[in-house]
N, C-alpha and C. Protein backbone atom coordinates (compact mmCIF):
# COMPACT_ATOMS: atom_id res chain seq x y z
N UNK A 1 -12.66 -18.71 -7.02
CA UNK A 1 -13.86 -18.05 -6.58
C UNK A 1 -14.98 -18.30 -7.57
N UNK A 2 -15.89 -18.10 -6.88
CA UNK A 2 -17.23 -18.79 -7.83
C UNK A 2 -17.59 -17.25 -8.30
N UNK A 3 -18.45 -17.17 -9.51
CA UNK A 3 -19.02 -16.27 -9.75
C UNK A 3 -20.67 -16.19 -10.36
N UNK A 4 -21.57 -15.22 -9.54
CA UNK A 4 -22.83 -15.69 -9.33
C UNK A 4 -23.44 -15.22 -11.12
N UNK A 5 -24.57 -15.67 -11.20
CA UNK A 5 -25.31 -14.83 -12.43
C UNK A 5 -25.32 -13.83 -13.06
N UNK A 6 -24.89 -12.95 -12.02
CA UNK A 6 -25.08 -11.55 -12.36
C UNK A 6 -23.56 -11.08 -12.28
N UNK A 7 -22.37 -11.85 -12.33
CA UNK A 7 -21.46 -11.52 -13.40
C UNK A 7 -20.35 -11.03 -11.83
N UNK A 8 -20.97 -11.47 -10.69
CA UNK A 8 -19.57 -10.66 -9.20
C UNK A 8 -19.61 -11.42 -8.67
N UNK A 9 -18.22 -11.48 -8.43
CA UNK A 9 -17.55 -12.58 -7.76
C UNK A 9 -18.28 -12.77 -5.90
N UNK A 10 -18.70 -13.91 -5.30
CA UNK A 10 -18.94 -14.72 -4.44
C UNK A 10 -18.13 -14.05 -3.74
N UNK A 11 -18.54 -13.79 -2.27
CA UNK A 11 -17.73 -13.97 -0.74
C UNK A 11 -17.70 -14.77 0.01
N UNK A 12 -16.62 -15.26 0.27
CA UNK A 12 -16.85 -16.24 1.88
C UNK A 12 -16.77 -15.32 2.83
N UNK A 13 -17.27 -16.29 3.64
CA UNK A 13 -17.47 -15.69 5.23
C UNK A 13 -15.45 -16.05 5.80
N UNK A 14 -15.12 -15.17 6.37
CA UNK A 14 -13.87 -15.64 7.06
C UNK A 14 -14.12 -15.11 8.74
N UNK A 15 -13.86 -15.87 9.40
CA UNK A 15 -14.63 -15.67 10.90
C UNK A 15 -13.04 -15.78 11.31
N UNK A 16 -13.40 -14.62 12.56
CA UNK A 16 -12.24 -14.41 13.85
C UNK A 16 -12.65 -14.06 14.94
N UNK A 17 -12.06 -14.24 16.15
CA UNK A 17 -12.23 -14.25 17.50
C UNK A 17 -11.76 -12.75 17.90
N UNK A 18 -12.33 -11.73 18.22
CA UNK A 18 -11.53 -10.43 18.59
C UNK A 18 -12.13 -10.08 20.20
N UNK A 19 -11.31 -9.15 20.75
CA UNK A 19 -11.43 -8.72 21.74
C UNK A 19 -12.57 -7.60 21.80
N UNK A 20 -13.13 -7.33 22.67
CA UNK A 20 -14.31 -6.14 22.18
C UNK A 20 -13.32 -5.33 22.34
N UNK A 21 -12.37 -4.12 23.00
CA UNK A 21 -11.53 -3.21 22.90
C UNK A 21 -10.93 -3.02 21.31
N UNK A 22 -10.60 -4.12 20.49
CA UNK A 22 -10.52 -4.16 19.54
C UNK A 22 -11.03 -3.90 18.65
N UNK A 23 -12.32 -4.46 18.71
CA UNK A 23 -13.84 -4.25 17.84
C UNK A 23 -13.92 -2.88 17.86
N UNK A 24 -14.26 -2.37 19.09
CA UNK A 24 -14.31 -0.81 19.09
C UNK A 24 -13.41 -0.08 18.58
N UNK A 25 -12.05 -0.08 18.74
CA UNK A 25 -11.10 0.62 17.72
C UNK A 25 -11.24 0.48 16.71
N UNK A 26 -11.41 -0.94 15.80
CA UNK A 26 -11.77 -1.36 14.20
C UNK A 26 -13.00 -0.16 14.14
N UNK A 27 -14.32 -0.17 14.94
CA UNK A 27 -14.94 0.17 14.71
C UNK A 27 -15.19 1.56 14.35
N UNK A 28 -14.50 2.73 15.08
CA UNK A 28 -14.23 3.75 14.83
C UNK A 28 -13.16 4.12 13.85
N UNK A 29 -12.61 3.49 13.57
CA UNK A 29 -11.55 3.77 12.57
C UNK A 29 -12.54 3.79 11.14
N UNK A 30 -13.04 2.23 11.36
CA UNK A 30 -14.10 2.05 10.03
C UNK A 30 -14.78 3.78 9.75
N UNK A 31 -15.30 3.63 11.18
CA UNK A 31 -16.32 4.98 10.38
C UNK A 31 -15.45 5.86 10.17
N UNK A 32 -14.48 6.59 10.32
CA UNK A 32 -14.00 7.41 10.08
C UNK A 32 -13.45 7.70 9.23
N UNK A 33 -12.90 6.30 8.41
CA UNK A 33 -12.88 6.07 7.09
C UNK A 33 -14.02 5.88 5.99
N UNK A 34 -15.25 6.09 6.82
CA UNK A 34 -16.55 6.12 6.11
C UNK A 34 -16.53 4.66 5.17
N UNK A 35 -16.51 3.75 5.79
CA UNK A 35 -16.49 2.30 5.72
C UNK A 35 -17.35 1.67 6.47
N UNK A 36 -17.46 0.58 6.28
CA UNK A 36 -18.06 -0.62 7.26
C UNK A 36 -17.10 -1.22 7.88
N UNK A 37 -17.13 -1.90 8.86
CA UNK A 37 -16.57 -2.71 9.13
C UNK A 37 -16.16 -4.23 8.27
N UNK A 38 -16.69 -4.66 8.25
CA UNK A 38 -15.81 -5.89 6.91
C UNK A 38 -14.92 -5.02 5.89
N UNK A 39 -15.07 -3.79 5.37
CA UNK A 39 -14.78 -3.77 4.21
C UNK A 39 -13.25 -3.09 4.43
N UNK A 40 -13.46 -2.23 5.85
CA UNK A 40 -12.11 -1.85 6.37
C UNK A 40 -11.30 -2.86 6.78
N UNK A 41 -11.64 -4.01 7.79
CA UNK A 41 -10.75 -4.98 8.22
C UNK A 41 -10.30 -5.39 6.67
N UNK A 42 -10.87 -5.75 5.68
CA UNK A 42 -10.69 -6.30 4.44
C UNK A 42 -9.43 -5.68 3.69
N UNK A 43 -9.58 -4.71 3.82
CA UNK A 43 -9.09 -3.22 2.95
C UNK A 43 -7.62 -3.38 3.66
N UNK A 44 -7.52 -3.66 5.02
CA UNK A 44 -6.85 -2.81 5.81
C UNK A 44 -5.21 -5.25 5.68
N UNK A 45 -6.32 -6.18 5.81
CA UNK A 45 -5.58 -6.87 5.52
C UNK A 45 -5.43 -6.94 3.85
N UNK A 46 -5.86 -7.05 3.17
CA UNK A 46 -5.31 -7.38 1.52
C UNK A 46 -4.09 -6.43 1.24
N UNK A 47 -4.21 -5.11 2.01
CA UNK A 47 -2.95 -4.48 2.22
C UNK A 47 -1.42 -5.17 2.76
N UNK A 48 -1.83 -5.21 4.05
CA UNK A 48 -1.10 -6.40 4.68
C UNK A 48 -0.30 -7.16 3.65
N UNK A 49 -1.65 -8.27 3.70
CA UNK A 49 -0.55 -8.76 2.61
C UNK A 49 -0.11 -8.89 1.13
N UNK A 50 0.02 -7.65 0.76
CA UNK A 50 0.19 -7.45 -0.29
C UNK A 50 1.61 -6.61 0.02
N UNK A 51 2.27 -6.60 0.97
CA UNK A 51 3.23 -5.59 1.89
C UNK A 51 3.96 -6.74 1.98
N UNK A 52 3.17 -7.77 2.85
CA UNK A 52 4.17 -8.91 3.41
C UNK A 52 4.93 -9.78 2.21
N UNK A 53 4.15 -9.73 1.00
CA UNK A 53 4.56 -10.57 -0.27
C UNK A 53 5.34 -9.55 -1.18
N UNK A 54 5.20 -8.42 -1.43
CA UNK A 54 6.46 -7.36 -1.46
C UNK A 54 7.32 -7.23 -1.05
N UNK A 55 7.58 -7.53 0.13
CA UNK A 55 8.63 -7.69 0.93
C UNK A 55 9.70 -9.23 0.59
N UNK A 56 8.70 -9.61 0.08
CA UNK A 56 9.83 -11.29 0.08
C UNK A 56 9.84 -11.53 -1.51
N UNK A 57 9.30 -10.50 -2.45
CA UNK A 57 9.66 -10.79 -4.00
C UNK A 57 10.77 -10.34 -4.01
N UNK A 58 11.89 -11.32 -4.95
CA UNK A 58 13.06 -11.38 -5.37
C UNK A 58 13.23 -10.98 -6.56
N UNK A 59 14.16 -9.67 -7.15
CA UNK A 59 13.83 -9.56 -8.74
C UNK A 59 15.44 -9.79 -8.91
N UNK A 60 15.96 -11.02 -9.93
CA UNK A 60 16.67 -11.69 -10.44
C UNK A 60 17.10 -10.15 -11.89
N UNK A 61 18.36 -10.03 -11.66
CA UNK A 61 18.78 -8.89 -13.10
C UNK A 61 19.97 -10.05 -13.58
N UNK A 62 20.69 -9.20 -14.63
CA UNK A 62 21.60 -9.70 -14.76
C UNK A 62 23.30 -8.60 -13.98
N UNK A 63 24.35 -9.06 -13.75
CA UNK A 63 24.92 -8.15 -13.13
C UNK A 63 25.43 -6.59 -13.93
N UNK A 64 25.10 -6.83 -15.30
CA UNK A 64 25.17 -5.37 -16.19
C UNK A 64 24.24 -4.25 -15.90
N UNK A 65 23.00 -5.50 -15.45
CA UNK A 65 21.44 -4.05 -15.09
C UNK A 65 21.72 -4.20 -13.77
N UNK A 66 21.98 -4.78 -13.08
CA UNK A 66 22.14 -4.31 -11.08
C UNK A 66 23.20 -3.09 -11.56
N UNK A 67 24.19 -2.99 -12.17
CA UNK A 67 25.29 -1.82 -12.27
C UNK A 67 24.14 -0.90 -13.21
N UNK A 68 24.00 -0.80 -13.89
CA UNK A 68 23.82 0.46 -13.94
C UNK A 68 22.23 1.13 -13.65
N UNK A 69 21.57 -0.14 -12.54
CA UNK A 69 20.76 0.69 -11.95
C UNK A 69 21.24 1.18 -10.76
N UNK A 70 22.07 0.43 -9.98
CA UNK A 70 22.77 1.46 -8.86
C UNK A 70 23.84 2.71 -9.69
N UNK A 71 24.33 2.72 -10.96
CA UNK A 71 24.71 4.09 -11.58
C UNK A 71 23.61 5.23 -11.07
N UNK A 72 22.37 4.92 -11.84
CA UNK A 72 21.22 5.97 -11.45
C UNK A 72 20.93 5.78 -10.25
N UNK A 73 20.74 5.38 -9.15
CA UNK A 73 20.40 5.39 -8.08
C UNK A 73 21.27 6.46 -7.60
N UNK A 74 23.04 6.20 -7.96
CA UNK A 74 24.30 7.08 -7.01
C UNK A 74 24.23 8.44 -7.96
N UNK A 75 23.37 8.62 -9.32
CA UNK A 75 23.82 9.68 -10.24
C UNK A 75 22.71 10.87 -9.44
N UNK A 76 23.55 12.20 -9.55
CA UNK A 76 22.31 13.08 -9.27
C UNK A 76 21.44 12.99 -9.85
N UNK A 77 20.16 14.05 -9.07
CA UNK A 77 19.29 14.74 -10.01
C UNK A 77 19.77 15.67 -11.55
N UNK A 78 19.00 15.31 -12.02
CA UNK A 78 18.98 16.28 -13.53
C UNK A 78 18.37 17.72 -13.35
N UNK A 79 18.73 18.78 -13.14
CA UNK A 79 18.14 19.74 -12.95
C UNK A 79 16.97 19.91 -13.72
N UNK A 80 15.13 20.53 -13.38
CA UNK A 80 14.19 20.56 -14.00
C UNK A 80 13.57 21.58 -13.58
N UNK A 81 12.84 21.91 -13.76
CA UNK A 81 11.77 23.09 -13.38
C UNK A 81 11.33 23.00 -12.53
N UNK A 82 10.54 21.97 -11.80
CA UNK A 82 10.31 21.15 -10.96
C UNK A 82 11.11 21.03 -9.75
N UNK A 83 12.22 20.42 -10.03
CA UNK A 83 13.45 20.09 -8.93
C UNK A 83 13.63 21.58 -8.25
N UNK A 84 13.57 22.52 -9.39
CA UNK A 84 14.12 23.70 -9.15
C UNK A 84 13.49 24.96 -8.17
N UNK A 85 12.14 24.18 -8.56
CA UNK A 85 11.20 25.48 -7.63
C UNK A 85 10.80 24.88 -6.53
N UNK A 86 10.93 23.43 -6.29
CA UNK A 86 10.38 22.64 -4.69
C UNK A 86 12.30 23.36 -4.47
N UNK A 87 13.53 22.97 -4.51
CA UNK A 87 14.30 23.48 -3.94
C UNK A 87 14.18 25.05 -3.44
N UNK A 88 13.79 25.88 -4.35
CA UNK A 88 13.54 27.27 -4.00
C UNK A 88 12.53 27.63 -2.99
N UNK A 89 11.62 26.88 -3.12
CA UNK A 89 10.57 27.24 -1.85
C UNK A 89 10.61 26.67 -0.76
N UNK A 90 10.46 28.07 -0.01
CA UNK A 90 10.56 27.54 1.55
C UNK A 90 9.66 26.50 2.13
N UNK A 91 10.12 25.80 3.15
CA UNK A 91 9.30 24.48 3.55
C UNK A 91 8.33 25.67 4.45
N UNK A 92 6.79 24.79 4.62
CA UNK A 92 5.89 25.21 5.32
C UNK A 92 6.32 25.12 6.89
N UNK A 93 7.56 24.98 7.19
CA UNK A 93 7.36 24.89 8.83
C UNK A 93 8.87 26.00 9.26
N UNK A 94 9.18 26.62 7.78
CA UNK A 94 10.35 27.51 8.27
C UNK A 94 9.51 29.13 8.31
């Protein structure tokens, strides 16, 4: 990416073909998110794929740390203050 004089990074234009039914949903969503439109479609793909490339990173351990991170995964909770008073309080829908 190029970066102009004043120190922020350049936009390209990226052009797509949409349906107007579409447009109009983008469009209300945008506002409702008190957005524009570019900045929500934008917002809404860099998410995307930042989901889709999460999804396909591979993290390489050795088989000593795969064991004893599934240890903590299968080990209980540690009792805390915390743990203790979300267990004690009633859920908002009982």
């Amino acid at each position: 990416m190029r970066v102009s004089a004043r120190g922020s990074v350049r936009r390209e234009a990226l052009n797509i073909r949409i349906k107007p039914q579409v447009r109009e949903l983008i469009d209300r969503a945008a506002e409702l998110a008190g957005k524009n439109r570019t900045d929500f479609v934008l917002d809404a793909a860099r998410r995307a794929a930042e989901d889709t490339l999460l999804d396909h990173t591979v993290f390489t351990v050795s088989p000593k740390a795969y064991r004893e991170f599934l240890a903590r995964l299968d080990a209980p909770p540690r009792p805390n203050r915390r743990l203790i008073k979300s267990i004690q309080t009633p859920a908002p829908w009982e």
